[in-house]
C-alpha atoms as a PDB file:
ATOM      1  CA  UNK A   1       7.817  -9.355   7.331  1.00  0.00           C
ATOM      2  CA  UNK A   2       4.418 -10.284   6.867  1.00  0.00           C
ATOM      3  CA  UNK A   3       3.342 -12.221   3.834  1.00  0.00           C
ATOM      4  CA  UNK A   4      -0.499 -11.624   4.329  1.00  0.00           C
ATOM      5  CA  UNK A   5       0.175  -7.565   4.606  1.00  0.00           C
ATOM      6  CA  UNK A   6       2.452  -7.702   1.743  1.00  0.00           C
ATOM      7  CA  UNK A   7      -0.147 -10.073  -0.664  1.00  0.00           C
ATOM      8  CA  UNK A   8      -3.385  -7.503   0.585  1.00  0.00           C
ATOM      9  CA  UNK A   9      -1.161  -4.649  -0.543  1.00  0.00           C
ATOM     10  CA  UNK A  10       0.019  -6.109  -3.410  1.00  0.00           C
ATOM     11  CA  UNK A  11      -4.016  -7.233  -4.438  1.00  0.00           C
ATOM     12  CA  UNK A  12      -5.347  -3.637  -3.360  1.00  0.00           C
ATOM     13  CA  UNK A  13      -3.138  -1.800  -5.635  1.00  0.00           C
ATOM     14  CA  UNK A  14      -3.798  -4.468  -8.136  1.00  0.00           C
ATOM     15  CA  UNK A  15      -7.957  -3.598  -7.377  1.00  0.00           C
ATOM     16  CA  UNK A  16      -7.541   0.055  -7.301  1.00  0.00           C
ATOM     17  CA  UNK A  17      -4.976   1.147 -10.083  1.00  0.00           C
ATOM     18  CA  UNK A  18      -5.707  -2.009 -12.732  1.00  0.00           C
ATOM     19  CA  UNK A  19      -2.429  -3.567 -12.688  1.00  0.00           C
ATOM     20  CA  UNK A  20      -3.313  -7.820 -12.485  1.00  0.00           C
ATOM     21  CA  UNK A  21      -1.128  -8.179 -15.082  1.00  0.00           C
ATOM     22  CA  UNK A  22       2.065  -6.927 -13.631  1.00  0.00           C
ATOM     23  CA  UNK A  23       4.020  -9.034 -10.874  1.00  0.00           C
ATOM     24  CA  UNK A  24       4.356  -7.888  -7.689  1.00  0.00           C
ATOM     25  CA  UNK A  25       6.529  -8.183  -4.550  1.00  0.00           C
ATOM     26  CA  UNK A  26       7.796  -6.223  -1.571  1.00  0.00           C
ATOM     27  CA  UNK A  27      10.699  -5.006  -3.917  1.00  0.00           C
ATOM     28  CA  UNK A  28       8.413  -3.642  -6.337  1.00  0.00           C
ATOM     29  CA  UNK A  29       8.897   0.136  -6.630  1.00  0.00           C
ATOM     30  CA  UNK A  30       5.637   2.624  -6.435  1.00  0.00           C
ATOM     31  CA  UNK A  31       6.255   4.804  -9.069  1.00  0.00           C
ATOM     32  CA  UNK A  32       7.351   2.304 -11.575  1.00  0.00           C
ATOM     33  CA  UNK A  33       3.378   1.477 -11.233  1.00  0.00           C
ATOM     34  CA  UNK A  34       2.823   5.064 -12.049  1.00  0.00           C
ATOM     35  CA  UNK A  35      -0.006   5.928  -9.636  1.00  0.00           C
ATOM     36  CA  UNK A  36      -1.321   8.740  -9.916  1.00  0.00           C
ATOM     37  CA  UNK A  37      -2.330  10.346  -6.556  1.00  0.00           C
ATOM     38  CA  UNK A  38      -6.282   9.670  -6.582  1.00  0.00           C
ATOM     39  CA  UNK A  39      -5.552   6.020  -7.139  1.00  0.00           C
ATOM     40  CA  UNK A  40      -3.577   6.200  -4.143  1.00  0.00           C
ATOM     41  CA  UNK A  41      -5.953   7.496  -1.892  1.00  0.00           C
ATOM     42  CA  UNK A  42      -8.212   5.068  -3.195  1.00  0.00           C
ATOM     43  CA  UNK A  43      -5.822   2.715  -2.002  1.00  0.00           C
ATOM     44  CA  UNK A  44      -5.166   4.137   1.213  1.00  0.00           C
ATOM     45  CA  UNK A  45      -8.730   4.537   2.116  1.00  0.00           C
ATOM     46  CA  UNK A  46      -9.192   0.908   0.722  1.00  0.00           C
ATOM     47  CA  UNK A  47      -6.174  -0.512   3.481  1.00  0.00           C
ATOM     48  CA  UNK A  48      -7.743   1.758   6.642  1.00  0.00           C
ATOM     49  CA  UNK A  49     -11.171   0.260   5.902  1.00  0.00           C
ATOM     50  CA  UNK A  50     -10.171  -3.196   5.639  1.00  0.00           C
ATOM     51  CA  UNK A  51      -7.570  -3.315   8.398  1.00  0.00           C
ATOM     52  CA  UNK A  52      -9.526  -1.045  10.443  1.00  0.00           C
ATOM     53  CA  UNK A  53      -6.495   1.829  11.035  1.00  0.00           C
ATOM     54  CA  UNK A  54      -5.977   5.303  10.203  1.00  0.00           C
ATOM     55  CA  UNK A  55      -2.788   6.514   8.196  1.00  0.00           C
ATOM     56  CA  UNK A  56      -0.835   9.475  10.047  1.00  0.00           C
ATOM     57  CA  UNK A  57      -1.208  12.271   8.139  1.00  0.00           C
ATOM     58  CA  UNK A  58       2.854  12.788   6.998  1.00  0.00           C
ATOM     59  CA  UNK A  59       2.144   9.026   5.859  1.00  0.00           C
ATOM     60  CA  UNK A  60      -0.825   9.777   3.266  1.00  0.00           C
ATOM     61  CA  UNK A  61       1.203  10.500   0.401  1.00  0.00           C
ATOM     62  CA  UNK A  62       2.783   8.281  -2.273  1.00  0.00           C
ATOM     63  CA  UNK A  63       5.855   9.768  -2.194  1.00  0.00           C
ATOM     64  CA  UNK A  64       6.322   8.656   1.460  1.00  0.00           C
ATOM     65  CA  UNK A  65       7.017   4.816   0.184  1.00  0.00           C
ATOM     66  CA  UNK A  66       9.857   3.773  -2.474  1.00  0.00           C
ATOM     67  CA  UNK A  67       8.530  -0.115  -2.666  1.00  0.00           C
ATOM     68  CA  UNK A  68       5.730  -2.101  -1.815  1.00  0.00           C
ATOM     69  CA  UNK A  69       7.828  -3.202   0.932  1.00  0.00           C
ATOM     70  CA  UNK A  70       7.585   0.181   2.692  1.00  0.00           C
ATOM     71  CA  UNK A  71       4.268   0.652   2.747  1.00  0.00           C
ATOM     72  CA  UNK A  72       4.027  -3.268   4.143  1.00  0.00           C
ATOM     73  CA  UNK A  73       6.641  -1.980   6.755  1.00  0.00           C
ATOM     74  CA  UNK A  74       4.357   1.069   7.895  1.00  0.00           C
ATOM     75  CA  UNK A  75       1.090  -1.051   7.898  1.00  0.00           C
ATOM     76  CA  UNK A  76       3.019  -3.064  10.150  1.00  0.00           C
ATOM     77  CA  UNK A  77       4.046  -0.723  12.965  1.00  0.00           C
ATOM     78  CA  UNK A  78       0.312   0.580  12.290  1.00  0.00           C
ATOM     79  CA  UNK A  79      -0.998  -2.637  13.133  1.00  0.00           C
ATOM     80  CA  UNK A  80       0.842  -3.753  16.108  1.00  0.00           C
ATOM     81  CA  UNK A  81      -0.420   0.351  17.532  1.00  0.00           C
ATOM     82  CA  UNK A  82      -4.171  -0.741  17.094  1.00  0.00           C
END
């Protein structure tokens, strides 16, 4: 696991979808944060700019991640493509 993917996703949701004061981890499920789907293309487009990748398209909706964690894992496997 990577900590540094997991703390960028964890401070771009926190950016996008105005959640600093909730706590955060890998185990942290996505729709307990309740975000809505704009938000989470805000945050999608937000992680390809930064990290410089491009989502697949069956990967570009929420619904595709339980936790925090799977989103990490998928940024992962992204990464090690580029």
């Amino acid at each position: 696991m990577n900590t540094n993917v997991i703390d960028f996703v964890v401070e771009t949701i926190k950016k996008f979808h105005n959640k600093s004061e909730i706590e955060m981890n890998k185990n942290t499920k996505l729709d307990s944060l309740a975000i809505d789907s704009i938000s989470f293309i805000r945050i999608i487009v937000e992680i390809e700019e930064t990290l410089n990748i491009q989502f697949d398209d069956d990967f570009l909706m929420i619904e595709q991640y339980k936790t925090i964690g799977d989103l990490e894992e998928y940024l992962a496997r992204k990464i090690d493509e580029a």
